[in-house]
PDB file of N, CA and C in Angstrom:
ATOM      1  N   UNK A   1     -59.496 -57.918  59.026  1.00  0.00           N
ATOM      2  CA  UNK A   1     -58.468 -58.656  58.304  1.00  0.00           C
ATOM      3  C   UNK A   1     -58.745 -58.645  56.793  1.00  0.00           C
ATOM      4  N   UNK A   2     -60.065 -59.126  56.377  1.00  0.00           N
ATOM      5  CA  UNK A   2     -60.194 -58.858  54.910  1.00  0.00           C
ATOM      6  C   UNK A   2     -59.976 -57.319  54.192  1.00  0.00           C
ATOM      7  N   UNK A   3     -60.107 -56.282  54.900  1.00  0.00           N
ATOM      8  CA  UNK A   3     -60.222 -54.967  54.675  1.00  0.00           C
ATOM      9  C   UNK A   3     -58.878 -54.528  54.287  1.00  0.00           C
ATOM     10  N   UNK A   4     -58.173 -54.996  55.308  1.00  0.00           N
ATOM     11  CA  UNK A   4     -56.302 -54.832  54.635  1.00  0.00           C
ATOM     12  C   UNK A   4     -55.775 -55.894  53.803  1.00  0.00           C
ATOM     13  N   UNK A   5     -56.689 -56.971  54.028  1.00  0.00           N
ATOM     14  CA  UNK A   5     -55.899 -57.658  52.659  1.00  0.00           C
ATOM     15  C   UNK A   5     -56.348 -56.834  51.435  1.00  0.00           C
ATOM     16  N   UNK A   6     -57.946 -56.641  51.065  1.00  0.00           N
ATOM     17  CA  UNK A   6     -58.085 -55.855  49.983  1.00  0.00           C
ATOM     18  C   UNK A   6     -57.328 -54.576  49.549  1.00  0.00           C
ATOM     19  N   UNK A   7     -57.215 -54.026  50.846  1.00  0.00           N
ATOM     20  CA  UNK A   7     -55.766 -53.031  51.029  1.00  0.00           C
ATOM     21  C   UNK A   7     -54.551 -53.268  50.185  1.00  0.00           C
ATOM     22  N   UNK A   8     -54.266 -54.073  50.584  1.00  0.00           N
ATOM     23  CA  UNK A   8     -52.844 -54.684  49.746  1.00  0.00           C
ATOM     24  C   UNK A   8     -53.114 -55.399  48.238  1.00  0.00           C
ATOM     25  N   UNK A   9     -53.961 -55.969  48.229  1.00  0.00           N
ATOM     26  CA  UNK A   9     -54.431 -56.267  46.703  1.00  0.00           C
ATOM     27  C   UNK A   9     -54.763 -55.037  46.130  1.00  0.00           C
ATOM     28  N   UNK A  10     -55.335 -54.150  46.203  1.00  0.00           N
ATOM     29  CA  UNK A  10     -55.653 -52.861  45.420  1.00  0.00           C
ATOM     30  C   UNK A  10     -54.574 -52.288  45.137  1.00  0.00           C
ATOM     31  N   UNK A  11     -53.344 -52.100  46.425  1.00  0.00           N
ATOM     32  CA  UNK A  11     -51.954 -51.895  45.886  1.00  0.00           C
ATOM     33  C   UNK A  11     -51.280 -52.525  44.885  1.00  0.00           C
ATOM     34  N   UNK A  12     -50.967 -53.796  45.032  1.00  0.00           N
ATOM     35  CA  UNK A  12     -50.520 -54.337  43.835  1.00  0.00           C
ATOM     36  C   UNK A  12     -50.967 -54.127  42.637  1.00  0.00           C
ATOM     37  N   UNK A  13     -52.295 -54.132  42.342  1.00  0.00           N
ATOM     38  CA  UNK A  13     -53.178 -53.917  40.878  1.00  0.00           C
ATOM     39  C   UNK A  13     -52.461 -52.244  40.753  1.00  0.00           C
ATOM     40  N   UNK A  14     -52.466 -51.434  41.748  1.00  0.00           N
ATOM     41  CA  UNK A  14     -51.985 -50.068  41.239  1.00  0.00           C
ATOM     42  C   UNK A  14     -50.711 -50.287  40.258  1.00  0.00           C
ATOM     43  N   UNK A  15     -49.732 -50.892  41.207  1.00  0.00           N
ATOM     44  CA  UNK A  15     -48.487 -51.181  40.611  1.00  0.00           C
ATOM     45  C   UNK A  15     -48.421 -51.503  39.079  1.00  0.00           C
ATOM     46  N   UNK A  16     -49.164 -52.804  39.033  1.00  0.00           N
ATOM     47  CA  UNK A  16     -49.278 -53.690  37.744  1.00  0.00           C
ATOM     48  C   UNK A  16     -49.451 -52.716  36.496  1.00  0.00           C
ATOM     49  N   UNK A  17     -50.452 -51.996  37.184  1.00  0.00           N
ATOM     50  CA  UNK A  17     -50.997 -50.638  36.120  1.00  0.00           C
ATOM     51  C   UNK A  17     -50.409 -49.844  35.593  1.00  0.00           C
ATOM     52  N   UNK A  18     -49.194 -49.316  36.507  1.00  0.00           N
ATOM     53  CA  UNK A  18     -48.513 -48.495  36.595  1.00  0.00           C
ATOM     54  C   UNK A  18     -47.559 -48.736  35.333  1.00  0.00           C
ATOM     55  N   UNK A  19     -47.132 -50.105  36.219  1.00  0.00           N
ATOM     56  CA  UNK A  19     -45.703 -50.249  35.208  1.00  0.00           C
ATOM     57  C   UNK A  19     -46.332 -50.589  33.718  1.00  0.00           C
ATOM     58  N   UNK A  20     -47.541 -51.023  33.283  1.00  0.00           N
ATOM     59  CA  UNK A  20     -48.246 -51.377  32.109  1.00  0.00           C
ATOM     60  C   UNK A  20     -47.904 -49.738  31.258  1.00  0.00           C
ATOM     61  N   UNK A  21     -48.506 -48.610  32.188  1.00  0.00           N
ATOM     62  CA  UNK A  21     -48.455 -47.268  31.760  1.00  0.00           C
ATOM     63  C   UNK A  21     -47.118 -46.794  30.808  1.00  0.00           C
ATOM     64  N   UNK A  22     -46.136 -47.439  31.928  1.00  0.00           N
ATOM     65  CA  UNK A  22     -44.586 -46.728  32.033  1.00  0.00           C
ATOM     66  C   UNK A  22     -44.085 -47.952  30.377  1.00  0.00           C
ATOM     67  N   UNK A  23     -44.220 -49.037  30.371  1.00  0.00           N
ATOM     68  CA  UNK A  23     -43.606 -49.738  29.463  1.00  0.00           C
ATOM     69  C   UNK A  23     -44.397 -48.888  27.722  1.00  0.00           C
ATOM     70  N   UNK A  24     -45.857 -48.619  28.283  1.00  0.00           N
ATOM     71  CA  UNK A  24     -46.451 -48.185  26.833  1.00  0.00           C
ATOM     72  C   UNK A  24     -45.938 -46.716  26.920  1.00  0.00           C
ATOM     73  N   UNK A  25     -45.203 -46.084  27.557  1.00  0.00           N
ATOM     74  CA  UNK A  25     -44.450 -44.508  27.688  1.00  0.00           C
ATOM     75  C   UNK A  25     -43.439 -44.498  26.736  1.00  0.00           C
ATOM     76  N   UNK A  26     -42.591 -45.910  27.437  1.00  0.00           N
ATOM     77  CA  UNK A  26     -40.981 -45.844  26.827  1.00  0.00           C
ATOM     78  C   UNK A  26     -41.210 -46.652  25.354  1.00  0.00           C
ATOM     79  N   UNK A  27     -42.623 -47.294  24.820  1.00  0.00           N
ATOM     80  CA  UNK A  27     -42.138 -47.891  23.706  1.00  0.00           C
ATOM     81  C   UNK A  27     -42.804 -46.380  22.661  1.00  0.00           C
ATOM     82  N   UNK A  28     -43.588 -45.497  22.834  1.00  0.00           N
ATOM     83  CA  UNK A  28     -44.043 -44.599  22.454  1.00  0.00           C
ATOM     84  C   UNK A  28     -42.881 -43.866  22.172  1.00  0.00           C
ATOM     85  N   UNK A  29     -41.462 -43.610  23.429  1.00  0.00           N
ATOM     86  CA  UNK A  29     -40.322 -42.883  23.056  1.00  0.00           C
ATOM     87  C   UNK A  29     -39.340 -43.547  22.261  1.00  0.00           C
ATOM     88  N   UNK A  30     -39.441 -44.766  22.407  1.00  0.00           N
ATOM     89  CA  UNK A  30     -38.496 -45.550  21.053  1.00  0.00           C
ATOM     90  C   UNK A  30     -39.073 -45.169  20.102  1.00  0.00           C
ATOM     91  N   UNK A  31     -39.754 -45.359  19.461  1.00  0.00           N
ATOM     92  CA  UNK A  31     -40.325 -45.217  18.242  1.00  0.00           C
ATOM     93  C   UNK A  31     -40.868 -43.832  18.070  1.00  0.00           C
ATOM     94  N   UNK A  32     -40.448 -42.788  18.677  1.00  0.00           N
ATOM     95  CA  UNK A  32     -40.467 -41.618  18.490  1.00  0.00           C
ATOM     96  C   UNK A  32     -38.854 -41.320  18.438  1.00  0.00           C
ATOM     97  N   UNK A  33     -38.081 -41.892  18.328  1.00  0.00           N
ATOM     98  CA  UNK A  33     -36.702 -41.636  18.717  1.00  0.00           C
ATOM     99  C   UNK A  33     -36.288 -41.952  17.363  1.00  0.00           C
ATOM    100  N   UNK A  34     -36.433 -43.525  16.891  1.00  0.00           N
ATOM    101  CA  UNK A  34     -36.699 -43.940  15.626  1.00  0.00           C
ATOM    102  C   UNK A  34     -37.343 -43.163  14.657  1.00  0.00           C
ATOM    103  N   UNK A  35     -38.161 -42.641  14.444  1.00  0.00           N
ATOM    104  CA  UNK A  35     -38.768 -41.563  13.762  1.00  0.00           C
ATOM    105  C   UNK A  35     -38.196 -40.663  13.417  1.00  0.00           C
ATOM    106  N   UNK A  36     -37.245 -39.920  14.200  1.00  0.00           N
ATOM    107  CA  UNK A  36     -36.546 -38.795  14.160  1.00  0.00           C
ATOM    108  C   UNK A  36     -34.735 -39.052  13.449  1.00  0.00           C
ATOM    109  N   UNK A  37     -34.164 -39.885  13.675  1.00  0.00           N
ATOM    110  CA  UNK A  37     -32.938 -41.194  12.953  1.00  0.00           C
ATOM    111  C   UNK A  37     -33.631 -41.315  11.583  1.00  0.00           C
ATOM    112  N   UNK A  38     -34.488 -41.453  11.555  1.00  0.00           N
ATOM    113  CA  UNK A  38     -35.132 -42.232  10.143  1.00  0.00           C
ATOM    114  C   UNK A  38     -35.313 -41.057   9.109  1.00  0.00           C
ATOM    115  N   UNK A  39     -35.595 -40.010   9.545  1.00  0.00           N
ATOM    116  CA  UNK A  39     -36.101 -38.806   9.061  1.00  0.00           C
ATOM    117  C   UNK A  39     -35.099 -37.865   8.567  1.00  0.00           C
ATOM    118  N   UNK A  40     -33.668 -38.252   9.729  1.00  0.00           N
ATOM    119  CA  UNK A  40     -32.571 -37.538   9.590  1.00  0.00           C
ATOM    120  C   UNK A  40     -31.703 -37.978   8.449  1.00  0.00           C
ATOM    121  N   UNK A  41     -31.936 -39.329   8.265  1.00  0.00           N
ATOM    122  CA  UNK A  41     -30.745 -40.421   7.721  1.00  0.00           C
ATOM    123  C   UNK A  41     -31.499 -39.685   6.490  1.00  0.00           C
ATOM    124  N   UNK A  42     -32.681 -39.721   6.164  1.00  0.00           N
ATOM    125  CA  UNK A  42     -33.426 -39.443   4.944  1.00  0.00           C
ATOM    126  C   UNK A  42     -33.362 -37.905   4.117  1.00  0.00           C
ATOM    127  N   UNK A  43     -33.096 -37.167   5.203  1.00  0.00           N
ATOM    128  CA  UNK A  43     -32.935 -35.549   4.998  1.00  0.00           C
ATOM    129  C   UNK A  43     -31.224 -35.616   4.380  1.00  0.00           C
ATOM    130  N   UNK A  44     -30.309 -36.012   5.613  1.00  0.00           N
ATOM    131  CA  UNK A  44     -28.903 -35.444   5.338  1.00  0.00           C
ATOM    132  C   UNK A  44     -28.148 -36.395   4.532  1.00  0.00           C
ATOM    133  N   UNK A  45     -28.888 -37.988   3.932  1.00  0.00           N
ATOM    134  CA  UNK A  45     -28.296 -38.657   3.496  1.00  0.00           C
ATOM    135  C   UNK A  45     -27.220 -38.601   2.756  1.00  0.00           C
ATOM    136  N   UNK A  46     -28.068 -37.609   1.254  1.00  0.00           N
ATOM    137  CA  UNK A  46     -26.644 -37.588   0.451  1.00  0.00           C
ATOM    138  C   UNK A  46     -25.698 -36.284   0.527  1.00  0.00           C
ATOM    139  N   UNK A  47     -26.277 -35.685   1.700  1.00  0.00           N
ATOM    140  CA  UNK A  47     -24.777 -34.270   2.094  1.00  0.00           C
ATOM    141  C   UNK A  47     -23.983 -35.320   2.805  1.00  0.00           C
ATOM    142  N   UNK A  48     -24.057 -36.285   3.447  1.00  0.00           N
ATOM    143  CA  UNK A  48     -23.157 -36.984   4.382  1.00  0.00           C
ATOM    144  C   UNK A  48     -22.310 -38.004   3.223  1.00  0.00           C
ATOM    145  N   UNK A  49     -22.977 -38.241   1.982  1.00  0.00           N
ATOM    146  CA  UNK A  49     -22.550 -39.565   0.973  1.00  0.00           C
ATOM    147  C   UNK A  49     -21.911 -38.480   0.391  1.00  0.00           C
ATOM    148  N   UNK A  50     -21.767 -37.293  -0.197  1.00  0.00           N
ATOM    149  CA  UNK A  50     -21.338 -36.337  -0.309  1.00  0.00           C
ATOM    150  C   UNK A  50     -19.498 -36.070   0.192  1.00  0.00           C
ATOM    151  N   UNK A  51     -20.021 -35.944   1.658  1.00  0.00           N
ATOM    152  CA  UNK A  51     -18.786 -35.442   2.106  1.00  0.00           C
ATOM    153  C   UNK A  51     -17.767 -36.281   2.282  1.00  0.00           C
ATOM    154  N   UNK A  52     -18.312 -37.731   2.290  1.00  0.00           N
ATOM    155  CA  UNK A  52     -17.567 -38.879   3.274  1.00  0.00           C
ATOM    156  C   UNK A  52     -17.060 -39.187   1.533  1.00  0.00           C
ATOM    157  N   UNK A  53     -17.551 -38.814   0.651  1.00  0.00           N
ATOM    158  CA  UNK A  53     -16.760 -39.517  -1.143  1.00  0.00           C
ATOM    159  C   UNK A  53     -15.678 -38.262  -1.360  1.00  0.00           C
ATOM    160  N   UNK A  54     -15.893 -37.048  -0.617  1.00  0.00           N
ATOM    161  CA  UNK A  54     -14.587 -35.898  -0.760  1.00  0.00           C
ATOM    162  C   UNK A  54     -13.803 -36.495   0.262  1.00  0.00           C
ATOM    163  N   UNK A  55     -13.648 -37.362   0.977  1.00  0.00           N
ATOM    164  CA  UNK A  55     -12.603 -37.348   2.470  1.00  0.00           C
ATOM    165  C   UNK A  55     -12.022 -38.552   1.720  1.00  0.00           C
ATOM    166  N   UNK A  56     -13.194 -39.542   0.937  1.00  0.00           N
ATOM    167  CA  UNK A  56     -12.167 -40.642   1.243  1.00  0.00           C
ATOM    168  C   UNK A  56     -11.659 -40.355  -0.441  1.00  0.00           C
ATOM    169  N   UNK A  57     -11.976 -39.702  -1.663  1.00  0.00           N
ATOM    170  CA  UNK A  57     -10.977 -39.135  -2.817  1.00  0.00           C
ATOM    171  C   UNK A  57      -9.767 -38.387  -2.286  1.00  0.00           C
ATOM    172  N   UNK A  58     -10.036 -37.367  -1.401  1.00  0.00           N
ATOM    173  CA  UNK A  58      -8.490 -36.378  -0.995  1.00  0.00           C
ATOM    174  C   UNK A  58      -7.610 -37.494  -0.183  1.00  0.00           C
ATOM    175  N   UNK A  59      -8.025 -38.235   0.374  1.00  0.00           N
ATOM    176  CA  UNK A  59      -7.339 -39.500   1.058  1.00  0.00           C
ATOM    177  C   UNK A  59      -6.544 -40.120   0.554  1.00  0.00           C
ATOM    178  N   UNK A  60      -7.348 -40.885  -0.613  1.00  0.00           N
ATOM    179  CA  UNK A  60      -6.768 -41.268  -1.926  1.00  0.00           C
ATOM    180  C   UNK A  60      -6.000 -40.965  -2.707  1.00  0.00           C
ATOM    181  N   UNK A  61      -5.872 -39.726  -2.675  1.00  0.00           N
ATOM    182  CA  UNK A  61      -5.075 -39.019  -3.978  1.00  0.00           C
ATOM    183  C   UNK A  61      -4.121 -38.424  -2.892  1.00  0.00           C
TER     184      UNK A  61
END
C-alpha cells in the first residue's frame, strides 16, 4: 500500500514539474515574440510614418 501511494505521489511531483517547465517555455516565447514587434516597430518605423503621412496628404488634398 505505501509503495503505490509513493507511486502516485511521484506522479503528481512529475506533473507539478512539468507544467513549471511548460509555463517557463511559453514566458521565454512571449518575450521572444516581444523582441521581434519591438525590433520591427524600431526598423520599419519611419517607412510606415512615411507612408501612412502620403495616404493621409493624398486623402486630404
Amino acid at each position: 500500500m505505501i509503495q503505490y501511494l509513493n507511486i502516485l505521489l511521484n506522479g503528481r511531483l512529475a506533473k507539478m514539474e512539468e507544467r513549471g517547465a511548460t509555463a517557463v517555455e511559453y514566458g521565454l516565447l512571449v518575450a521572444l515574440i516581444a523582441a521581434v514587434i519591438i525590433a520591427a516597430v524600431i526598423l520599419l518605423g519611419n517607412k510606415l510614418d512615411d507612408a501612412f503621412g502620403k495616404v493621409n496628404s493624398s486623402l486630404g488634398g
